[in-house]
N, C-alpha and C. Protein backbone atom coordinates (compact mmCIF):
# COMPACT_ATOMS: atom_id res chain seq x y z
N UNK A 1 -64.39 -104.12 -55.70
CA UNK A 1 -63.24 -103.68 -56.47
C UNK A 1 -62.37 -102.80 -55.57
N UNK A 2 -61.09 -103.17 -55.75
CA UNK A 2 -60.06 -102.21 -54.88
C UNK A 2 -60.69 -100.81 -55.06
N UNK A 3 -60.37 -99.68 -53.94
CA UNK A 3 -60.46 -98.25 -54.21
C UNK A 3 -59.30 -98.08 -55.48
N UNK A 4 -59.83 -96.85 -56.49
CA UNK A 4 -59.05 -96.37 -57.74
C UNK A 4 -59.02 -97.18 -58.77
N UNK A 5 -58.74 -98.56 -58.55
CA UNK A 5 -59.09 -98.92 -60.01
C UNK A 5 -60.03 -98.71 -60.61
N UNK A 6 -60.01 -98.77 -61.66
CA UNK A 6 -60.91 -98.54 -62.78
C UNK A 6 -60.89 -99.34 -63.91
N UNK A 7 -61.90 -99.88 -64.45
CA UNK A 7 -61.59 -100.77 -65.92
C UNK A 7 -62.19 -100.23 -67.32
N UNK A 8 -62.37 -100.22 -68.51
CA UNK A 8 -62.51 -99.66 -69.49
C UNK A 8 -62.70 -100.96 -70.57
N UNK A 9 -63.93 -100.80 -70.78
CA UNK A 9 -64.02 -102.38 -72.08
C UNK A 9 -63.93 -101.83 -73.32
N UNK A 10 -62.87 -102.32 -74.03
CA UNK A 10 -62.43 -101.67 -75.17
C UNK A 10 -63.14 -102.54 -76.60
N UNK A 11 -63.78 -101.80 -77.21
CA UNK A 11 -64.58 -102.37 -78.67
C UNK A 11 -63.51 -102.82 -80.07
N UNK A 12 -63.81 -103.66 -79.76
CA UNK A 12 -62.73 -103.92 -81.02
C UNK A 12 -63.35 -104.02 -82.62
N UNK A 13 -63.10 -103.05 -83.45
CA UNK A 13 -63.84 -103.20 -84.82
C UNK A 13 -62.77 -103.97 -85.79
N UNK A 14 -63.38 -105.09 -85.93
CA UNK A 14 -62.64 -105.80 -87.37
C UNK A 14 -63.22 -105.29 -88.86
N UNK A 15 -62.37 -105.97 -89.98
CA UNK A 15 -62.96 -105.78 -90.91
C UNK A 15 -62.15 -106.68 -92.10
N UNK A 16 -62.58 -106.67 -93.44
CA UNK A 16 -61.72 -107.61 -93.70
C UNK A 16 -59.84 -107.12 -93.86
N UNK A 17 -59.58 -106.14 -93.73
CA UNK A 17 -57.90 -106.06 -93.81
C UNK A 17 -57.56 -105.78 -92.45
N UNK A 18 -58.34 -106.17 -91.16
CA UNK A 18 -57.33 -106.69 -89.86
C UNK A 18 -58.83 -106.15 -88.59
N UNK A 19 -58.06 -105.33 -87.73
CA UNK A 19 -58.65 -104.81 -86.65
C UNK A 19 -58.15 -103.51 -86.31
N UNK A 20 -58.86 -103.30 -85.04
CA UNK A 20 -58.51 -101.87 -84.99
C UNK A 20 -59.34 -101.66 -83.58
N UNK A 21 -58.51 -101.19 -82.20
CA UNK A 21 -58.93 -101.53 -81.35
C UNK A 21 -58.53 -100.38 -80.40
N UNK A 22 -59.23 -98.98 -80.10
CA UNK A 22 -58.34 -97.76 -79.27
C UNK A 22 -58.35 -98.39 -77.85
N UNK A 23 -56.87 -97.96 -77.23
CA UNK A 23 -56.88 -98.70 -75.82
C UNK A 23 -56.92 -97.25 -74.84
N UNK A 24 -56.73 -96.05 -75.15
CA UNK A 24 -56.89 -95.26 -73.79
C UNK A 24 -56.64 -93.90 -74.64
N UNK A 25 -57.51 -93.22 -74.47
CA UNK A 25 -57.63 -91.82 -75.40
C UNK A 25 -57.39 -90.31 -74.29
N UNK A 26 -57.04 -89.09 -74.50
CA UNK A 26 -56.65 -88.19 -73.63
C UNK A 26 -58.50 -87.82 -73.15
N UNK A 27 -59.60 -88.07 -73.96
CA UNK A 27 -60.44 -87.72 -73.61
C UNK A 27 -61.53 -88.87 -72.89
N UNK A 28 -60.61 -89.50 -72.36
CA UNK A 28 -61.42 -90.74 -71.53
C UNK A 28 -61.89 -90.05 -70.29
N UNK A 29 -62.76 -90.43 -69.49
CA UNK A 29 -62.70 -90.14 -68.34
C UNK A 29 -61.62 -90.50 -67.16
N UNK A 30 -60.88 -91.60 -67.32
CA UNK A 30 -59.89 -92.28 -66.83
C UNK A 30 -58.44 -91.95 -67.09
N UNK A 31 -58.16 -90.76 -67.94
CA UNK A 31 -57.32 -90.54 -68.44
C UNK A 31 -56.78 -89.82 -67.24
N UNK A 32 -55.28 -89.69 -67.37
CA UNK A 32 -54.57 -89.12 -65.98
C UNK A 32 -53.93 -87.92 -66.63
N UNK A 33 -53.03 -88.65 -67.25
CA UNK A 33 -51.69 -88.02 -68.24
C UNK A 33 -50.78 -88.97 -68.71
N UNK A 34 -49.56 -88.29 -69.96
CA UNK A 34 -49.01 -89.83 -70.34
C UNK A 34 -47.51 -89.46 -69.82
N UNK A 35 -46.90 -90.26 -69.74
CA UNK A 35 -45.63 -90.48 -69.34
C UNK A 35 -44.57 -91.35 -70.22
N UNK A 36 -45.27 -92.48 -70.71
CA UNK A 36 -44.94 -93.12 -71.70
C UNK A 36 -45.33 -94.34 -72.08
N UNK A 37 -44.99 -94.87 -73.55
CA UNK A 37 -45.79 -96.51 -73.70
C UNK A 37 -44.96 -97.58 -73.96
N UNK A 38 -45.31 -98.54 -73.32
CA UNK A 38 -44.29 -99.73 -73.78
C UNK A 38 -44.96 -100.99 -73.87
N UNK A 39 -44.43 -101.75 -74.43
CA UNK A 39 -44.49 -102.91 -74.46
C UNK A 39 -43.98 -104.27 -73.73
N UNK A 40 -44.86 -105.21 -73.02
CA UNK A 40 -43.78 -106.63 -72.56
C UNK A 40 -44.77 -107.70 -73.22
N UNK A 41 -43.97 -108.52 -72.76
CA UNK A 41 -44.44 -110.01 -73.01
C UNK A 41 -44.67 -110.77 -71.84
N UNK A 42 -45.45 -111.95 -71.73
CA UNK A 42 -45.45 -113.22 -71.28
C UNK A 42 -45.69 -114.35 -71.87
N UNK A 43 -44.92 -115.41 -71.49
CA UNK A 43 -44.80 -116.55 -71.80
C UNK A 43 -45.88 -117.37 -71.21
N UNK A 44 -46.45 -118.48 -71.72
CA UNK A 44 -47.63 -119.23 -70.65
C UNK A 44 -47.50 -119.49 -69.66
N UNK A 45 -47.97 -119.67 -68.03
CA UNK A 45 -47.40 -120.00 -67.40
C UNK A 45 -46.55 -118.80 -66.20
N UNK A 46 -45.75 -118.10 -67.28
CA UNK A 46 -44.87 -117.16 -66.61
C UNK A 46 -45.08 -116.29 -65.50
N UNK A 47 -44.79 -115.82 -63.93
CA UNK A 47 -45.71 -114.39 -63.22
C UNK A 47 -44.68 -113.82 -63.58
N UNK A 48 -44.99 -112.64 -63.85
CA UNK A 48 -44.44 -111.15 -63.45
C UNK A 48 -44.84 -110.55 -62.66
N UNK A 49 -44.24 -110.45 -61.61
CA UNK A 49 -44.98 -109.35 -60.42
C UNK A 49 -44.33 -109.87 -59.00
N UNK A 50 -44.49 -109.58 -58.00
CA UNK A 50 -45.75 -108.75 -57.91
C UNK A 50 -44.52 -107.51 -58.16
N UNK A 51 -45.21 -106.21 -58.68
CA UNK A 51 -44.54 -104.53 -58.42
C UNK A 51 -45.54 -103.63 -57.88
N UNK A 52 -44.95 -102.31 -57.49
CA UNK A 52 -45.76 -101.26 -57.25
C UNK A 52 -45.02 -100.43 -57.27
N UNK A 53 -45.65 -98.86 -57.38
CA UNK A 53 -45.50 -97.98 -57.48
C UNK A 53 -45.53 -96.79 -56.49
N UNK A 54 -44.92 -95.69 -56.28
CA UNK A 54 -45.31 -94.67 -55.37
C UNK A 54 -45.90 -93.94 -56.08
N UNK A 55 -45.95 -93.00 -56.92
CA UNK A 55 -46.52 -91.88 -57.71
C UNK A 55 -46.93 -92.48 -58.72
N UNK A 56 -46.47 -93.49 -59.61
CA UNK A 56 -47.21 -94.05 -60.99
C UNK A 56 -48.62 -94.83 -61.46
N UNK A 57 -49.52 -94.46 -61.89
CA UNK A 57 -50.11 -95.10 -62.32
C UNK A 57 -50.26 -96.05 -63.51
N UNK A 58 -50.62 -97.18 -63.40
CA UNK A 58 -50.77 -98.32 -64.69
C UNK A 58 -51.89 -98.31 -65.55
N UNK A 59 -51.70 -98.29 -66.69
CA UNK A 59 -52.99 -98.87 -67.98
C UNK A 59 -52.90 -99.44 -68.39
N UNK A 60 -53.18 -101.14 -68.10
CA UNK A 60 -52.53 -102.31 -68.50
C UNK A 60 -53.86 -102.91 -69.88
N UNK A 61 -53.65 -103.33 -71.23
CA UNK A 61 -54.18 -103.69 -71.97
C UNK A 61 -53.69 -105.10 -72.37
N UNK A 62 -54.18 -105.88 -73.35
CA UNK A 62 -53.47 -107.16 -73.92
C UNK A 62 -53.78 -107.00 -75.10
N UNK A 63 -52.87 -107.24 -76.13
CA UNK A 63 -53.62 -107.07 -78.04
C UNK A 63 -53.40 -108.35 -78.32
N UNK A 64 -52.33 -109.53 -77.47
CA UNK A 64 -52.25 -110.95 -77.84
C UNK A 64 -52.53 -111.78 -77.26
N UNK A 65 -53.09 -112.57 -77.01
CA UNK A 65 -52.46 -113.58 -75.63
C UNK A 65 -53.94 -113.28 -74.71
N UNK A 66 -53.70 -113.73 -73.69
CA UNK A 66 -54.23 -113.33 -72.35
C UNK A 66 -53.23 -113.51 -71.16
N UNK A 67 -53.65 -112.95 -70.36
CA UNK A 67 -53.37 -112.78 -68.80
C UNK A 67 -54.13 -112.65 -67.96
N UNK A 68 -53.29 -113.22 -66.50
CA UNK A 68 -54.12 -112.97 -65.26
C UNK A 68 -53.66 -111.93 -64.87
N UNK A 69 -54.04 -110.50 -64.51
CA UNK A 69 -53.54 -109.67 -63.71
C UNK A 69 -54.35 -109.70 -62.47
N UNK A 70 -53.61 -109.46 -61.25
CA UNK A 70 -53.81 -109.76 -60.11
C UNK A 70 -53.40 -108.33 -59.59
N UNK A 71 -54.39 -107.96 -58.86
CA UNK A 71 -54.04 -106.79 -57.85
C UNK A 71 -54.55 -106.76 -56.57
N UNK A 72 -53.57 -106.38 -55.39
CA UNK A 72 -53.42 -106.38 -54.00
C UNK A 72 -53.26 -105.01 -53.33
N UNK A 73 -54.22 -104.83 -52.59
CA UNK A 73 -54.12 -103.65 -51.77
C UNK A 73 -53.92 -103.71 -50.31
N UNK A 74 -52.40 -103.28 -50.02
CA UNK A 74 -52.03 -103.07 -49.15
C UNK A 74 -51.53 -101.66 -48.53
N UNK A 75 -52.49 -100.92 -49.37
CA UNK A 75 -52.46 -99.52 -48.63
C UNK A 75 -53.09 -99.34 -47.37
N UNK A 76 -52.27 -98.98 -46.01
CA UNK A 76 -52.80 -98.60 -44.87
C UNK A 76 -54.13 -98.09 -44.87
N UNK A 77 -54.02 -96.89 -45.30
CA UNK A 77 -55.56 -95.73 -45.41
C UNK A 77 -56.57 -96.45 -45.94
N UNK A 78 -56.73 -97.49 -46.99
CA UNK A 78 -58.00 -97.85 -48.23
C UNK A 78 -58.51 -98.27 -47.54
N UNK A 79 -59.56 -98.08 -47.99
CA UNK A 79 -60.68 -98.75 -47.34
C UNK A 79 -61.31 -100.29 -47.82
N UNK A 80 -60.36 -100.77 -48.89
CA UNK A 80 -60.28 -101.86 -49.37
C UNK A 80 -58.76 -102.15 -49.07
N UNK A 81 -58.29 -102.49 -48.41
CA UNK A 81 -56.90 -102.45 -47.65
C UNK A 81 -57.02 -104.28 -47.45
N UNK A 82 -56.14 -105.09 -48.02
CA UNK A 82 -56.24 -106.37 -48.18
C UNK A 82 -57.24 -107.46 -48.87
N UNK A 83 -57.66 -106.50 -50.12
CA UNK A 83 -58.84 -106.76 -51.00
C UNK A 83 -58.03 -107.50 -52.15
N UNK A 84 -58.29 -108.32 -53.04
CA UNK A 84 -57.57 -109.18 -54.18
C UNK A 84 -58.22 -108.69 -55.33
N UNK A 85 -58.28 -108.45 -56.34
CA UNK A 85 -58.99 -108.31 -57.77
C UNK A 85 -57.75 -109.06 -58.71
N UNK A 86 -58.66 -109.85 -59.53
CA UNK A 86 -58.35 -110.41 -60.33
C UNK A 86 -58.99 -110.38 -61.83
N UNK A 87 -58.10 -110.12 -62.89
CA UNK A 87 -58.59 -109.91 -63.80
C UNK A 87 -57.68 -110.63 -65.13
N UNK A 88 -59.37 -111.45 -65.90
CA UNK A 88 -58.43 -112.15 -67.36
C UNK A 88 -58.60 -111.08 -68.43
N UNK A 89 -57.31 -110.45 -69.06
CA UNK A 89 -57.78 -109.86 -70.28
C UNK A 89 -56.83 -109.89 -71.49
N UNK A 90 -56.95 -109.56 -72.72
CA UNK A 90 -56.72 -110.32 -73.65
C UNK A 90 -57.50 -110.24 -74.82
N UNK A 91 -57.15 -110.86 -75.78
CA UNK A 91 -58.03 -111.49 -77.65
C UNK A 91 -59.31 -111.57 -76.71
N UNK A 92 -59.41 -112.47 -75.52
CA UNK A 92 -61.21 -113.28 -75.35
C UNK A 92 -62.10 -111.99 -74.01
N UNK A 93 -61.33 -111.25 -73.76
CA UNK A 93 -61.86 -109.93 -73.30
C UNK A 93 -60.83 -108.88 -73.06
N UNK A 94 -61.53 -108.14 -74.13
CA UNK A 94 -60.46 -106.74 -74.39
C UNK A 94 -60.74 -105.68 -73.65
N UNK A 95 -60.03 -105.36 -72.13
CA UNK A 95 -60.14 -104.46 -71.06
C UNK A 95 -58.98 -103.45 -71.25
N UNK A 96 -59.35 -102.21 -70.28
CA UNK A 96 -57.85 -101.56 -70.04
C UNK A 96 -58.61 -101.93 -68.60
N UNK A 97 -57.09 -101.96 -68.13
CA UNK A 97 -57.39 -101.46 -66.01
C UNK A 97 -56.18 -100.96 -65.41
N UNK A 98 -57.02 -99.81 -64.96
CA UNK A 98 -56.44 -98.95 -64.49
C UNK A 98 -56.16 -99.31 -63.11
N UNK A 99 -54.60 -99.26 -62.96
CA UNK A 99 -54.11 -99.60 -61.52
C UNK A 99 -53.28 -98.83 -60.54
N UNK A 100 -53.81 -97.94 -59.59
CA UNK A 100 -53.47 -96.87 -58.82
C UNK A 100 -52.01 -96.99 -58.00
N UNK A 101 -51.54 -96.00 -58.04
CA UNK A 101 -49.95 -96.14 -57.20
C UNK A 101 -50.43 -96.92 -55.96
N UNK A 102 -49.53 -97.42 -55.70
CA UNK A 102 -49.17 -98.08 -54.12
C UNK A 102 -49.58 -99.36 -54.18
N UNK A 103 -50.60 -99.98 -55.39
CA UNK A 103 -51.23 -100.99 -55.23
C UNK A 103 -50.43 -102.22 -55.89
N UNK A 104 -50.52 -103.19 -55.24
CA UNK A 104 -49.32 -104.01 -55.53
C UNK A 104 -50.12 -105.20 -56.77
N UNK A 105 -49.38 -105.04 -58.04
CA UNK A 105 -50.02 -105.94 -59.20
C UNK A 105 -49.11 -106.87 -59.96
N UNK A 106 -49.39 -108.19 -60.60
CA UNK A 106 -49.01 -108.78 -61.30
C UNK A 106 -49.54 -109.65 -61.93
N UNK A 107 -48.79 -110.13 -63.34
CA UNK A 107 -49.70 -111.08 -63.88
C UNK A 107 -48.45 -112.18 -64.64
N UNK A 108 -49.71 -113.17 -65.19
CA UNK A 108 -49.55 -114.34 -65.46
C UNK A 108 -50.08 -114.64 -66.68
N UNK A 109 -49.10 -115.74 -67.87
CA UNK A 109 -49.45 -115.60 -69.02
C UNK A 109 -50.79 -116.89 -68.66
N UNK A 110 -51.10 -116.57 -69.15
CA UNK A 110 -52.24 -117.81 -69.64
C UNK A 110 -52.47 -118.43 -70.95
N UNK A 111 -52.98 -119.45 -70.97
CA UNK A 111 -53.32 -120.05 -72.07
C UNK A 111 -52.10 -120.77 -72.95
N UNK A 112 -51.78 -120.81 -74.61
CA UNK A 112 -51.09 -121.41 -74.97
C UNK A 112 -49.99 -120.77 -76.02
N UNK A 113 -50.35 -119.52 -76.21
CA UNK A 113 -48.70 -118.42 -76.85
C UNK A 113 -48.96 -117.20 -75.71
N UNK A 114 -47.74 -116.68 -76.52
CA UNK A 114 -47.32 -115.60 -75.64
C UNK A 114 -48.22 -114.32 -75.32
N UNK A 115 -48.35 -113.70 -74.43
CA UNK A 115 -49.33 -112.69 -74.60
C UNK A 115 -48.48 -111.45 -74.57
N UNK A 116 -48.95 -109.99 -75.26
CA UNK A 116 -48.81 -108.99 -75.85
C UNK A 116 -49.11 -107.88 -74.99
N UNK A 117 -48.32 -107.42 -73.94
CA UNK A 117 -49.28 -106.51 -72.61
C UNK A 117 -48.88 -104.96 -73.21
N UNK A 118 -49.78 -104.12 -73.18
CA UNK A 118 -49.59 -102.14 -73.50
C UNK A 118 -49.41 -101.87 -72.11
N UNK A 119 -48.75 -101.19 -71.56
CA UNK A 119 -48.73 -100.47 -70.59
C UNK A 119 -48.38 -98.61 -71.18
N UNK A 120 -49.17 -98.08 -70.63
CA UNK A 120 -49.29 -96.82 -70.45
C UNK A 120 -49.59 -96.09 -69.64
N UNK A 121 -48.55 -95.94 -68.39
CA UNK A 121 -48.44 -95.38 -66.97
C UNK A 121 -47.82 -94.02 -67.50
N UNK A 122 -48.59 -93.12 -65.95
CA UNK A 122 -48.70 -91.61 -66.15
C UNK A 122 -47.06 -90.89 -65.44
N UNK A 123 -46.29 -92.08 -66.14
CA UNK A 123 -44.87 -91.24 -65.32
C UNK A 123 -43.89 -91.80 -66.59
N UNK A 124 -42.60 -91.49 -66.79
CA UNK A 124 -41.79 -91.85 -67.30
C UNK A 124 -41.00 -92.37 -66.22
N UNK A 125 -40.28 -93.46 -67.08
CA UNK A 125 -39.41 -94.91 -66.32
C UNK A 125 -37.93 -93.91 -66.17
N UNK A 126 -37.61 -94.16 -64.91
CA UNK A 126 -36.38 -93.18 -64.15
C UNK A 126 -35.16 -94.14 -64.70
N UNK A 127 -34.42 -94.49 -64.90
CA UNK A 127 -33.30 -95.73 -65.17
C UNK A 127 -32.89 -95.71 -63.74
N UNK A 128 -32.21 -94.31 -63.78
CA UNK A 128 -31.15 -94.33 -61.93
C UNK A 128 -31.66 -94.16 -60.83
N UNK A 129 -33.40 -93.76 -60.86
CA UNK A 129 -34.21 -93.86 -59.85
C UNK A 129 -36.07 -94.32 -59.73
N UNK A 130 -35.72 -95.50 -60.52
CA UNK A 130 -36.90 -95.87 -60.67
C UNK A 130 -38.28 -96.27 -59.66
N UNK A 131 -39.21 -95.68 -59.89
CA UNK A 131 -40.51 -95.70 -58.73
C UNK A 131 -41.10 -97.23 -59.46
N UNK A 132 -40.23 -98.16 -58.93
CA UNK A 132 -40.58 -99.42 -59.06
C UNK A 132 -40.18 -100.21 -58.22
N UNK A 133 -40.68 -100.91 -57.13
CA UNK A 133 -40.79 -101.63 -55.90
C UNK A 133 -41.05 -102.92 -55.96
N UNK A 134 -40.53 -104.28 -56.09
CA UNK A 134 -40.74 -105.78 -55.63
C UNK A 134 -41.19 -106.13 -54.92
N UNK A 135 -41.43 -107.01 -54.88
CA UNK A 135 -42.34 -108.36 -53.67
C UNK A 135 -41.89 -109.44 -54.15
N UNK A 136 -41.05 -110.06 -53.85
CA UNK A 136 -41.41 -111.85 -54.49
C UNK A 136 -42.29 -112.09 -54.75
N UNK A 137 -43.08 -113.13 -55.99
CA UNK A 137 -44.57 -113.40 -56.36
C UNK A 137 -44.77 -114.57 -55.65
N UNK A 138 -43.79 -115.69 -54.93
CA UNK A 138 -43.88 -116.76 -54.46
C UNK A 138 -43.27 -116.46 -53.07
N UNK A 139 -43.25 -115.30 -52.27
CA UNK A 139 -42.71 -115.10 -50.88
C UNK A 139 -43.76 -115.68 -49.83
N UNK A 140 -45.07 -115.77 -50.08
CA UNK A 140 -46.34 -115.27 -49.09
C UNK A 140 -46.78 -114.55 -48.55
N UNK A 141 -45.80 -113.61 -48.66
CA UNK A 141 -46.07 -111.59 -48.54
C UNK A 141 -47.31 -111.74 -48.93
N UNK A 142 -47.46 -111.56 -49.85
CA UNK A 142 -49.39 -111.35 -50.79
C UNK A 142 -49.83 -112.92 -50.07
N UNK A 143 -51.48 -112.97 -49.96
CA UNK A 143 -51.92 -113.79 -49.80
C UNK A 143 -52.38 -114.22 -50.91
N UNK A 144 -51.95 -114.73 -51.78
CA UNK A 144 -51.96 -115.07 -53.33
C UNK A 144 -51.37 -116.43 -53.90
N UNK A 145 -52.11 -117.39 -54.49
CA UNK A 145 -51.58 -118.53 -54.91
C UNK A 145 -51.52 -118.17 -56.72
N UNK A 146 -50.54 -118.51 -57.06
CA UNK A 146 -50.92 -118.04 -58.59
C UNK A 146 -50.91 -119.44 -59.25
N UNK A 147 -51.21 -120.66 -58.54
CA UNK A 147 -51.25 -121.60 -59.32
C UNK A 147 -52.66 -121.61 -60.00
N UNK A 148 -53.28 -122.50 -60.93
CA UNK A 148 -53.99 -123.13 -61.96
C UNK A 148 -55.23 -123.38 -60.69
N UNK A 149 -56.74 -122.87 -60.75
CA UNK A 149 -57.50 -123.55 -59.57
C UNK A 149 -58.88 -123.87 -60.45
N UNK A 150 -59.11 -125.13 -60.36
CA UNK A 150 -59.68 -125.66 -60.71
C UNK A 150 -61.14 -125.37 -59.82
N UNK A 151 -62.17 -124.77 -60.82
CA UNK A 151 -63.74 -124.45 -60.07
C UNK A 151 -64.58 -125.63 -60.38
């Protein structure tokens, strides 16, 4: 596993009037601080990514859908410095993962509707100076195929 990440398997209690599922509490061990929460989507199929961060950290969850999130470390210093982690989460495994500044991540909808991603990173979103950094997901920068691979 890259250095800093961290993952968190989240219990989901149903019952008969729905579910009910905590994704990241102030008294986790993993907890940083909050900055703020939002919401995106993906479409099947779709990447988002790759991004990274200088100072921010990610708490990426899924309540719909699934995804591939993919993370790349290309931090000089790590000692996992060109390491890949890949992770499906989602309805069919309900994770948080925690994804450390500098580390370059993205994901991909999977399956057949849209998926439902929480993010809850320990910074608030700058508009006029945002600590949010690109990569093309299809450049070859990352050594990363995000097509469909058949095992």
């Amino acid at each position: 596993m890259i250095a800093g990440v961290r993952v968190k398997n989240l219990k989901v209690i149903p019952d008969e009037r729905g579910r009910l599922m905590e994704i990241l509490r102030s008294d986790d061990d993993l907890f940083q601080k909050f900055g703020q929460l939002y919401m995106t989507t993906a479409h099947p199929g779709v990447v988002k990514g790759w991004h990274y961060h200088k100072k921010q950290v990610d708490n990426f969850a899924v309540v719909k859908g699934m995804i591939k999130l993919v993370l790349y470390d290309r931090r000089e210093d790590s000692p996992t410095r060109g390491e890949i982690n890949e992770f499906f989460l989602g309805e069919h495994n309900p994770q948080l993962v925690q994804v450390p500044a500098l580390v370059l991540h993205g994901f991909k909808g999977v399956g057949t509707e849209t998926a439902v991603v929480i993010n809850c990173p320990t910074e608030l979103y700058h508009y006029k100076e945002p600590d949010e950094f690109r990569v093309d997901p299809f450049s070859g920068e990352v050594p990363y195929d995000w097509a469909i691979r058949m095992k």
